[in-house]
C-alpha atoms as a PDB file:
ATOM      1  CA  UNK A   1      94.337 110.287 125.599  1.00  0.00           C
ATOM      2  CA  UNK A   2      91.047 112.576 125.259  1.00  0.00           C
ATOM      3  CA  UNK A   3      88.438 112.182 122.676  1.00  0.00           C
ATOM      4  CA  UNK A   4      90.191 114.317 119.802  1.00  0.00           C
ATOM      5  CA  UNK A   5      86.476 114.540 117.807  1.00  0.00           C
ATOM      6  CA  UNK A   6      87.051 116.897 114.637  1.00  0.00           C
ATOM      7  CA  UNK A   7      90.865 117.503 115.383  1.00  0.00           C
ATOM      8  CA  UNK A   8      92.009 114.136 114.355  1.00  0.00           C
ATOM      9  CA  UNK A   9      92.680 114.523 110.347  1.00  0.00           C
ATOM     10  CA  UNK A  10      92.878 111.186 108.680  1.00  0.00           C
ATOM     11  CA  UNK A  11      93.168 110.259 105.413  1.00  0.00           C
ATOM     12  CA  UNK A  12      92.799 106.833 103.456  1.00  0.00           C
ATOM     13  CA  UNK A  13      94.465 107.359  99.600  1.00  0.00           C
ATOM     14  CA  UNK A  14      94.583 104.213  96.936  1.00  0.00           C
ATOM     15  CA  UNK A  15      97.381 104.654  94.326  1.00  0.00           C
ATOM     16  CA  UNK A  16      96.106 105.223  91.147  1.00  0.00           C
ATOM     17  CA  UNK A  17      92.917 107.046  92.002  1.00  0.00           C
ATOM     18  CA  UNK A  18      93.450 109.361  94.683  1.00  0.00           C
ATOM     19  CA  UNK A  19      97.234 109.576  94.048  1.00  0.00           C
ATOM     20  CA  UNK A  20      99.811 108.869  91.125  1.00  0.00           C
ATOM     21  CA  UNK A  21      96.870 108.239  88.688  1.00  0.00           C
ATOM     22  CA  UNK A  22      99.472 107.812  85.314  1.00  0.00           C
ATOM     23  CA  UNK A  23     101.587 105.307  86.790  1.00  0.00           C
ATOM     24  CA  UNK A  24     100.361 102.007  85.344  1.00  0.00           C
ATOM     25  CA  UNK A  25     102.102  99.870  88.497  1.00  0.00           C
ATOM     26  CA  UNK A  26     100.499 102.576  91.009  1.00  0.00           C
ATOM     27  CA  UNK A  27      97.113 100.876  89.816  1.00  0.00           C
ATOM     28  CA  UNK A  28      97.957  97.452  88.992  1.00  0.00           C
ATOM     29  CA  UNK A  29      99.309  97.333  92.657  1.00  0.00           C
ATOM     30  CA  UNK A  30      96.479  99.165  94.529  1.00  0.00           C
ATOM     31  CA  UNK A  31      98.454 100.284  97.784  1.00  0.00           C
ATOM     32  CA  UNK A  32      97.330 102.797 100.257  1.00  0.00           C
ATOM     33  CA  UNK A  33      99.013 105.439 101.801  1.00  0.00           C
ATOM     34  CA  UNK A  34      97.636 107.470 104.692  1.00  0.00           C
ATOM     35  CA  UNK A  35      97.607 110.619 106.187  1.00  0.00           C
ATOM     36  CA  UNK A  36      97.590 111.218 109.908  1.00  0.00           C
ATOM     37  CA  UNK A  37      97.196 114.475 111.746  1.00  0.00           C
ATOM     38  CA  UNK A  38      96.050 117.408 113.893  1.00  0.00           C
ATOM     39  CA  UNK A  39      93.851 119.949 112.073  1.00  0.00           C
ATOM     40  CA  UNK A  40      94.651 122.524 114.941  1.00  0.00           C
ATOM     41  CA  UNK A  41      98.205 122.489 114.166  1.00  0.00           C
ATOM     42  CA  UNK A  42      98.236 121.949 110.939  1.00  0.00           C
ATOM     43  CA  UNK A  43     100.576 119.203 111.276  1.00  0.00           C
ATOM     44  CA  UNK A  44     100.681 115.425 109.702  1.00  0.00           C
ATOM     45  CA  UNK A  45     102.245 112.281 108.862  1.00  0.00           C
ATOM     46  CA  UNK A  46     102.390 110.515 105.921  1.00  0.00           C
ATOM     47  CA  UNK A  47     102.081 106.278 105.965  1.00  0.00           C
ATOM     48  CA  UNK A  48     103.760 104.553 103.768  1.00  0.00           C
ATOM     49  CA  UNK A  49     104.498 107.612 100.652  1.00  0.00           C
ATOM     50  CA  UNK A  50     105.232 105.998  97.693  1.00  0.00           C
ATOM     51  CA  UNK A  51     104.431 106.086  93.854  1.00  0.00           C
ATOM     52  CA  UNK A  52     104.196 109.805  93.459  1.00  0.00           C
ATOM     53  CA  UNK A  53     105.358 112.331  96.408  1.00  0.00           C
ATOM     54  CA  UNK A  54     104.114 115.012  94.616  1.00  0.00           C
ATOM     55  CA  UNK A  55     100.610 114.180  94.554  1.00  0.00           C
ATOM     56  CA  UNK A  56     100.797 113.298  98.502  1.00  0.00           C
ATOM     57  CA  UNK A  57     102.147 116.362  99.156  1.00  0.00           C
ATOM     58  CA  UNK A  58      99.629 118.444  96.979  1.00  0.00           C
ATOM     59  CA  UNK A  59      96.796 116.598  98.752  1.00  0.00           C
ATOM     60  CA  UNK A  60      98.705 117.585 102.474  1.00  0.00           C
ATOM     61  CA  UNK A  61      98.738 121.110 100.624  1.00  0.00           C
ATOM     62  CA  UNK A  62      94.680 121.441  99.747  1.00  0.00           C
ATOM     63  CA  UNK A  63      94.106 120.225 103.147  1.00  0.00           C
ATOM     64  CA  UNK A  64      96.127 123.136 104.906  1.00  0.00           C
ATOM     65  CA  UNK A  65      98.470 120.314 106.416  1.00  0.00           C
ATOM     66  CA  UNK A  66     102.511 120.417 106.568  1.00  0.00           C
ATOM     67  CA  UNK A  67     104.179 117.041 106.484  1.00  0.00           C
ATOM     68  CA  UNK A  68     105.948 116.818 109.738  1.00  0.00           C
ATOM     69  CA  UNK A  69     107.276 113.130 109.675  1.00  0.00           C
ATOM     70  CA  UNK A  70     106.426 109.834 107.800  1.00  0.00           C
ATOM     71  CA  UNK A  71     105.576 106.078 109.325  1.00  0.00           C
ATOM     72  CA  UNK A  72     106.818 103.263 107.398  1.00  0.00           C
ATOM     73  CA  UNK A  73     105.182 100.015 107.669  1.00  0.00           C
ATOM     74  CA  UNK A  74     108.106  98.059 106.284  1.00  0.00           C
ATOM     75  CA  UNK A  75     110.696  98.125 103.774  1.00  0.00           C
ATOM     76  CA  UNK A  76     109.275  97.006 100.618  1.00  0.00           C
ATOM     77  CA  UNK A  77     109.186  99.215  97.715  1.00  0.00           C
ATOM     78  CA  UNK A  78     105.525  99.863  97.396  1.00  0.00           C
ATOM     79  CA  UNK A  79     105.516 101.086 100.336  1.00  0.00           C
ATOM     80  CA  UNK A  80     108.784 102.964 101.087  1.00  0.00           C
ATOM     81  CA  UNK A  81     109.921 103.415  97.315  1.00  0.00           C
ATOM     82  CA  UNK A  82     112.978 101.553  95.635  1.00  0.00           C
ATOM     83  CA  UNK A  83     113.272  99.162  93.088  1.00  0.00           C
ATOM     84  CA  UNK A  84     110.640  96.554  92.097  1.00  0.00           C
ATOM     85  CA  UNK A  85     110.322  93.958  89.096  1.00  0.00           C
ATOM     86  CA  UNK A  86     112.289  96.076  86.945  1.00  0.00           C
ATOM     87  CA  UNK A  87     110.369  99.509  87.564  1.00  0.00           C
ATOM     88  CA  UNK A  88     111.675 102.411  90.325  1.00  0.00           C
ATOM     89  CA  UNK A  89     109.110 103.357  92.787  1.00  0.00           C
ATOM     90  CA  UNK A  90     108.929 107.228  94.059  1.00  0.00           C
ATOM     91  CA  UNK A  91     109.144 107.216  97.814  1.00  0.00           C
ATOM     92  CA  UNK A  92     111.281 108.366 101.039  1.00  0.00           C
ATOM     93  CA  UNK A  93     114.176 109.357  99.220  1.00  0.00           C
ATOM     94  CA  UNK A  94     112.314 111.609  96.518  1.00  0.00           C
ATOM     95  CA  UNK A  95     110.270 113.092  99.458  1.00  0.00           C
ATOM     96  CA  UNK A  96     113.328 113.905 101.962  1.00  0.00           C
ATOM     97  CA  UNK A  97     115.081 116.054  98.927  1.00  0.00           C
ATOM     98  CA  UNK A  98     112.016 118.134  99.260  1.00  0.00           C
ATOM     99  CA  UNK A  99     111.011 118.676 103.300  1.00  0.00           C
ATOM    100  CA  UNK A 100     113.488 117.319 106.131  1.00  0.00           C
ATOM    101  CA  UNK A 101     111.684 115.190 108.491  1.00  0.00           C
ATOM    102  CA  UNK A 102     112.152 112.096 110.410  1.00  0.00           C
ATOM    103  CA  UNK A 103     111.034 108.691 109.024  1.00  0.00           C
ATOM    104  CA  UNK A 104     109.408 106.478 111.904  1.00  0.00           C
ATOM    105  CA  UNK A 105     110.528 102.894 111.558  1.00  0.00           C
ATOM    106  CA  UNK A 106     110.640  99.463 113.691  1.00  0.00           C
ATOM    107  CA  UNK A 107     114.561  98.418 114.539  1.00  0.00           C
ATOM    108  CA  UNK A 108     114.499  95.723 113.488  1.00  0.00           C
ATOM    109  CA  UNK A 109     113.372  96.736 109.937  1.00  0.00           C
ATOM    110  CA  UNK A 110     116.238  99.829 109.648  1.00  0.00           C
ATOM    111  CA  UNK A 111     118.572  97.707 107.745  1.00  0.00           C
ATOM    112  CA  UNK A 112     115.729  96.795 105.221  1.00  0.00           C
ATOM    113  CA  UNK A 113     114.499 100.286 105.011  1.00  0.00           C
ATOM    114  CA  UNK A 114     118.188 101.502 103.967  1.00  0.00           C
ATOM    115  CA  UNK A 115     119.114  98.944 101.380  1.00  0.00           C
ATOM    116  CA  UNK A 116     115.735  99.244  99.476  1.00  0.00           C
ATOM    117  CA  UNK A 117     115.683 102.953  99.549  1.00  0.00           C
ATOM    118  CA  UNK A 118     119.077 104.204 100.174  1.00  0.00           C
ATOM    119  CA  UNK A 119     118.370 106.693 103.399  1.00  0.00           C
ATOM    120  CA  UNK A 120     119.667 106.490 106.460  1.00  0.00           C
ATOM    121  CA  UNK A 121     120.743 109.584 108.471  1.00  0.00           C
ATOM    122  CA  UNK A 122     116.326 110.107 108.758  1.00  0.00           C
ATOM    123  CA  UNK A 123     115.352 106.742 109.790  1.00  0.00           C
ATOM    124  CA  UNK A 124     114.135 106.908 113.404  1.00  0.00           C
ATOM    125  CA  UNK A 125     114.276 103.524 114.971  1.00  0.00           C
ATOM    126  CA  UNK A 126     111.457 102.204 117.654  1.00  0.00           C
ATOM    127  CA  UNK A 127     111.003  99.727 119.850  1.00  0.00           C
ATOM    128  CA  UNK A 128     107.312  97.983 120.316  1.00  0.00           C
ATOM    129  CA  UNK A 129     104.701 100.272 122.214  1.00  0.00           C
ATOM    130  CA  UNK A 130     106.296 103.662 121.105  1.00  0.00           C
ATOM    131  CA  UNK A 131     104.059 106.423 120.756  1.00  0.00           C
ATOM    132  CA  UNK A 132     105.299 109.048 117.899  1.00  0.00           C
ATOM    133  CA  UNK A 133     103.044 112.192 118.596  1.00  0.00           C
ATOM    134  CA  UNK A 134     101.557 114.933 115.954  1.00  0.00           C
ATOM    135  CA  UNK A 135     100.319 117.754 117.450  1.00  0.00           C
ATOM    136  CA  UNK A 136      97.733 116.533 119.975  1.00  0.00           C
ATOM    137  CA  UNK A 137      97.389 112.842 118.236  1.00  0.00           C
ATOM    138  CA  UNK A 138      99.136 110.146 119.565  1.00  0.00           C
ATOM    139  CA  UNK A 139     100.402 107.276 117.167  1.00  0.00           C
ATOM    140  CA  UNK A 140     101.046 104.038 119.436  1.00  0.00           C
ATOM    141  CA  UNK A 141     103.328 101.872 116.841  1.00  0.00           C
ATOM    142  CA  UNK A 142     102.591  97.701 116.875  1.00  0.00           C
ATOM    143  CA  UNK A 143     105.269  95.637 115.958  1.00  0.00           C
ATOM    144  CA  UNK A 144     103.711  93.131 113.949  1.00  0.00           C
ATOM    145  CA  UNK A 145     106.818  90.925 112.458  1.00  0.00           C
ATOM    146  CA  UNK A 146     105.958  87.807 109.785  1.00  0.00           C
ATOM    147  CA  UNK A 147     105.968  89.670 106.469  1.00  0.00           C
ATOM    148  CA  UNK A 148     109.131  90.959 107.238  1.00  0.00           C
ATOM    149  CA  UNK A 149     111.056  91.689 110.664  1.00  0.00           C
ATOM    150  CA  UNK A 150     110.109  94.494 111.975  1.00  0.00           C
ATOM    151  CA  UNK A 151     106.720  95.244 110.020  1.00  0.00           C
ATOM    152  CA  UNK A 152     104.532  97.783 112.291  1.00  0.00           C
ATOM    153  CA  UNK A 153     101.103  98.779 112.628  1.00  0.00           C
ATOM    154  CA  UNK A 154      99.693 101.897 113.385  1.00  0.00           C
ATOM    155  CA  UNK A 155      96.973 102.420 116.152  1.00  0.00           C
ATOM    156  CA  UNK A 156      95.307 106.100 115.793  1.00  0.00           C
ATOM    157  CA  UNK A 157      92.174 106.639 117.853  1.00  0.00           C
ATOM    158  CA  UNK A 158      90.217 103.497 117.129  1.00  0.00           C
ATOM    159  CA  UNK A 159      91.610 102.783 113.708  1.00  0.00           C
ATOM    160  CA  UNK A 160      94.458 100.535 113.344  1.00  0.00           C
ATOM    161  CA  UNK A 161      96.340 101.165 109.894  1.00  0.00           C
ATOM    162  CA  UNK A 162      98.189  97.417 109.067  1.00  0.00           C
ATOM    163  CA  UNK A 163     100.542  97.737 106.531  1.00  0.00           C
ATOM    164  CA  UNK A 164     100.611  94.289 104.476  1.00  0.00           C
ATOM    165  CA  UNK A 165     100.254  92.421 108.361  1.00  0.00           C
ATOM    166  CA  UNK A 166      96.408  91.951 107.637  1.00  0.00           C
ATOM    167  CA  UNK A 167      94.012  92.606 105.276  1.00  0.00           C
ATOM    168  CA  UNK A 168      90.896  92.669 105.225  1.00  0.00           C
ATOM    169  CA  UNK A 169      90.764  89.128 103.625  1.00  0.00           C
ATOM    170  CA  UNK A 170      94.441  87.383 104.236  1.00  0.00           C
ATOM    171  CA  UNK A 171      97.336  88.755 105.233  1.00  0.00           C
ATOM    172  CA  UNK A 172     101.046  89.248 103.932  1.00  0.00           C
ATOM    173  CA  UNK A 173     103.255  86.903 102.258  1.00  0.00           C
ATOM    174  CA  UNK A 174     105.557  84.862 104.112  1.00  0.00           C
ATOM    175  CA  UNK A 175     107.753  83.949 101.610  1.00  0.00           C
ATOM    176  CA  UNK A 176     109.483  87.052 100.637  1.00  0.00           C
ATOM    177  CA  UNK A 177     112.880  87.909 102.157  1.00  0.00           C
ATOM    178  CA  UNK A 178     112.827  88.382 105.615  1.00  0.00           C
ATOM    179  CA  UNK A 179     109.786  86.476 106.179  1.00  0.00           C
ATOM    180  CA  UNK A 180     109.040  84.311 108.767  1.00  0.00           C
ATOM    181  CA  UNK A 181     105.683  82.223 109.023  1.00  0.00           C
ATOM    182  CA  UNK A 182     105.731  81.479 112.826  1.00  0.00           C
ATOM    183  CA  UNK A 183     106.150  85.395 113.361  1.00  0.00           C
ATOM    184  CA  UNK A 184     103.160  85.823 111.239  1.00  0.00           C
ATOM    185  CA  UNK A 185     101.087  83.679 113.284  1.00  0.00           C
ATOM    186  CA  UNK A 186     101.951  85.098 116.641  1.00  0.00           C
ATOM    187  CA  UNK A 187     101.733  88.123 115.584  1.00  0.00           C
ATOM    188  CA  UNK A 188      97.880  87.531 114.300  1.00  0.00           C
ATOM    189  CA  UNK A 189      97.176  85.378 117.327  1.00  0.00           C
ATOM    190  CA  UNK A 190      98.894  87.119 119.991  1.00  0.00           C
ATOM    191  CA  UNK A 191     100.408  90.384 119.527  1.00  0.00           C
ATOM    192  CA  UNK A 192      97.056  91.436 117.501  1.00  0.00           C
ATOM    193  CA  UNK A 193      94.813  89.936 119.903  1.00  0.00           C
ATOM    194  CA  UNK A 194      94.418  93.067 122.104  1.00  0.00           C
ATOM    195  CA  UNK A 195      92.892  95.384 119.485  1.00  0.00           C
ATOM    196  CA  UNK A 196      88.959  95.995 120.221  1.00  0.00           C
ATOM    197  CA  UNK A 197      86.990  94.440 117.868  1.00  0.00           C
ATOM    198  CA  UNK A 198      85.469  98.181 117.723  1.00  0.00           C
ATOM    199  CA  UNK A 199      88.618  99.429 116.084  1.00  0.00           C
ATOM    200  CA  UNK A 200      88.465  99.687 112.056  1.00  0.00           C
ATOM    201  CA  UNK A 201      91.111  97.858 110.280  1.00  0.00           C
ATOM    202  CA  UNK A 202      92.782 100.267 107.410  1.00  0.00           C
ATOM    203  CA  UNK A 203      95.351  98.040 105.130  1.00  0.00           C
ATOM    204  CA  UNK A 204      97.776  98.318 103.092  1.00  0.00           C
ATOM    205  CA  UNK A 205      96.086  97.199  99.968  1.00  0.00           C
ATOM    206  CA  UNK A 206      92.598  97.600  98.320  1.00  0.00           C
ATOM    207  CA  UNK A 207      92.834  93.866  98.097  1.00  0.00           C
ATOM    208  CA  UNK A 208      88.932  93.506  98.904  1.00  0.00           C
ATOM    209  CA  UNK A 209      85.660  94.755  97.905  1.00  0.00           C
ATOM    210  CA  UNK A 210      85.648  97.559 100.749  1.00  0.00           C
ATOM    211  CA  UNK A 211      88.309  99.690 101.702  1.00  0.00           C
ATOM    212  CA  UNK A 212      88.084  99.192 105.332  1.00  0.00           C
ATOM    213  CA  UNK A 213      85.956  97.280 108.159  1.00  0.00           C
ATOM    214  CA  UNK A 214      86.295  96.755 112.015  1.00  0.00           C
ATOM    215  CA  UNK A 215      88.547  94.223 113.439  1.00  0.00           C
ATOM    216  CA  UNK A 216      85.283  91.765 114.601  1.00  0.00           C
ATOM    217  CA  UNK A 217      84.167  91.978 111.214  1.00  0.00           C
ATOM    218  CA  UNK A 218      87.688  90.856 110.012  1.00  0.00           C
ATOM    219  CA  UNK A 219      87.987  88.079 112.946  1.00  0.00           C
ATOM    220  CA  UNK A 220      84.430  86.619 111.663  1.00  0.00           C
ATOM    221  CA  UNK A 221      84.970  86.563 108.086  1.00  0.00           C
ATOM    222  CA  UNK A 222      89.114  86.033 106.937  1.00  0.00           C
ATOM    223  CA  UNK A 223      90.303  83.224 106.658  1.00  0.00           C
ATOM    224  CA  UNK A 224      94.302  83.575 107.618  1.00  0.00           C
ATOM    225  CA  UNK A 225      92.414  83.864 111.325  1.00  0.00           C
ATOM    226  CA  UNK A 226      90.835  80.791 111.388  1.00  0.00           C
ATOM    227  CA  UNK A 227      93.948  77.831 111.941  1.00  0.00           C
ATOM    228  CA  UNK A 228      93.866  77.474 115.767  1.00  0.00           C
ATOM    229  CA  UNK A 229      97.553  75.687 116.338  1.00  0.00           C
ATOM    230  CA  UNK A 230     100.907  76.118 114.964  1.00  0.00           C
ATOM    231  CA  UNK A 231     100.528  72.868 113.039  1.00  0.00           C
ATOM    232  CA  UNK A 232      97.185  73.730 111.487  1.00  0.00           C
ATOM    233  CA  UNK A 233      98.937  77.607 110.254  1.00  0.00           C
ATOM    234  CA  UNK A 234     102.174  75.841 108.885  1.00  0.00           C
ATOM    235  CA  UNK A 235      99.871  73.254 107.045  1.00  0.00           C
ATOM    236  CA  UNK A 236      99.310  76.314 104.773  1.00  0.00           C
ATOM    237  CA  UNK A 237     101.845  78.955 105.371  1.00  0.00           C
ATOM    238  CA  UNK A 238     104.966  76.602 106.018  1.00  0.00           C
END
């Protein structure tokens, strides 16, 4: 794909700051959401909407941008809305009664994505290595299964938005429902292991003391990267 330069319109937003600043769980859990677009056409998708749809969309709205389509990283409430410890978490649902789009998800994770949030007719299921276009942007999708089945990445023009799959320092847990530990680390070993170490890493969380960093960065310094075997990953992750 061409250099995009100034058409590419991305946008990191922590919950509780930028977004959904009265909701006490919006800043106790720290999540990001994104925004992903083409500032010639006006067009964008939202990552992982949850907490307060409102707010996303007003931000969409100051920026001139219509909400064409959202990418879900995977199924869990804080990042897809649903029910949590007790408390009910805005997301897909609240946002599809107010603009009809389609909402981008791995396969494997559709079954997830329906039970925690109740939709269904808008999920749009994809395979590893599908591209889901905006305007003149092109979203490759990186199935990245461990913290649950069919958890995805995002890779956007040398930035690679993770989800809970990696963070800046760890990565997911593997002992939530659907989990599986050996997924996890082939997915960090091998079906991560082509990404440049140019390319910035974006998470899911502000779980560190920056908000983002490049992938060599993140292979020198955390510490979920460092087992080199099966046995020496299970040791702590089993």
């Amino acid at each position: 794909m061409a250099e995009l330069g100034d058409r590419l319109y991305f946008r990191q937003l922590l919950a509780g700051r930028d977004f959904a600043r009265n909701d006490p769980v919006a800043r106790s859990m720290v999540n990001f959401a994104y925004a992903i677009g083409d500032r010639e056409t006006g067009q964008a998708l939202l990552v992982d909407p949850a907490y307060a749809i409102a707010d996303l969309l007003a931000v969409l709205d100051a920026d001139e941008m219509t909400p064409v389509g959202v990418l879900a990283t995977h199924y869990h409430p804080d990042h897809v809305g649903g029910e949590m410890m007790g408390h009910a978490i805005e997301g897909i649902a609240a946002l599809l009664e107010q603009v009809d789009l389609p909402i981008h998800v791995q396969a494997a994770e559709v079954p997830w994505v329906e039970r925690t949030t109740g939709v269904s007719g808008s999920l749009v299921a994809h395979e590893p290595g599908d591209v889901v276009s905006v305007g003149a942007v092109e979203v490759t999708l990186v199935h990245t299964p461990g913290h649950t089945p069919g958890s995805q990445c995002f890779l956007v023009e040398g930035c690679l938005v993770s989800g809970d799959t990696l963070f800046l320092d760890g990565c997911g847990r593997t002992d939530l429902p659907g989990s599986d530990p050996m997924a996890m680390y082939e997915t960090l070993t091998q079906r991560l292991r082509h990404i440049p170490d140019e390319t910035i890493l974006f998470p899911g969380h502000l779980y560190s003391a920056a908000p983002s960093q490049s992938m060599a960065e993140t292979r020198r310094d955390n510490w979920v990267l460092t087992p080199r075997t099966p046995e020496e990953w299970l040791a702590i992750f089993g």
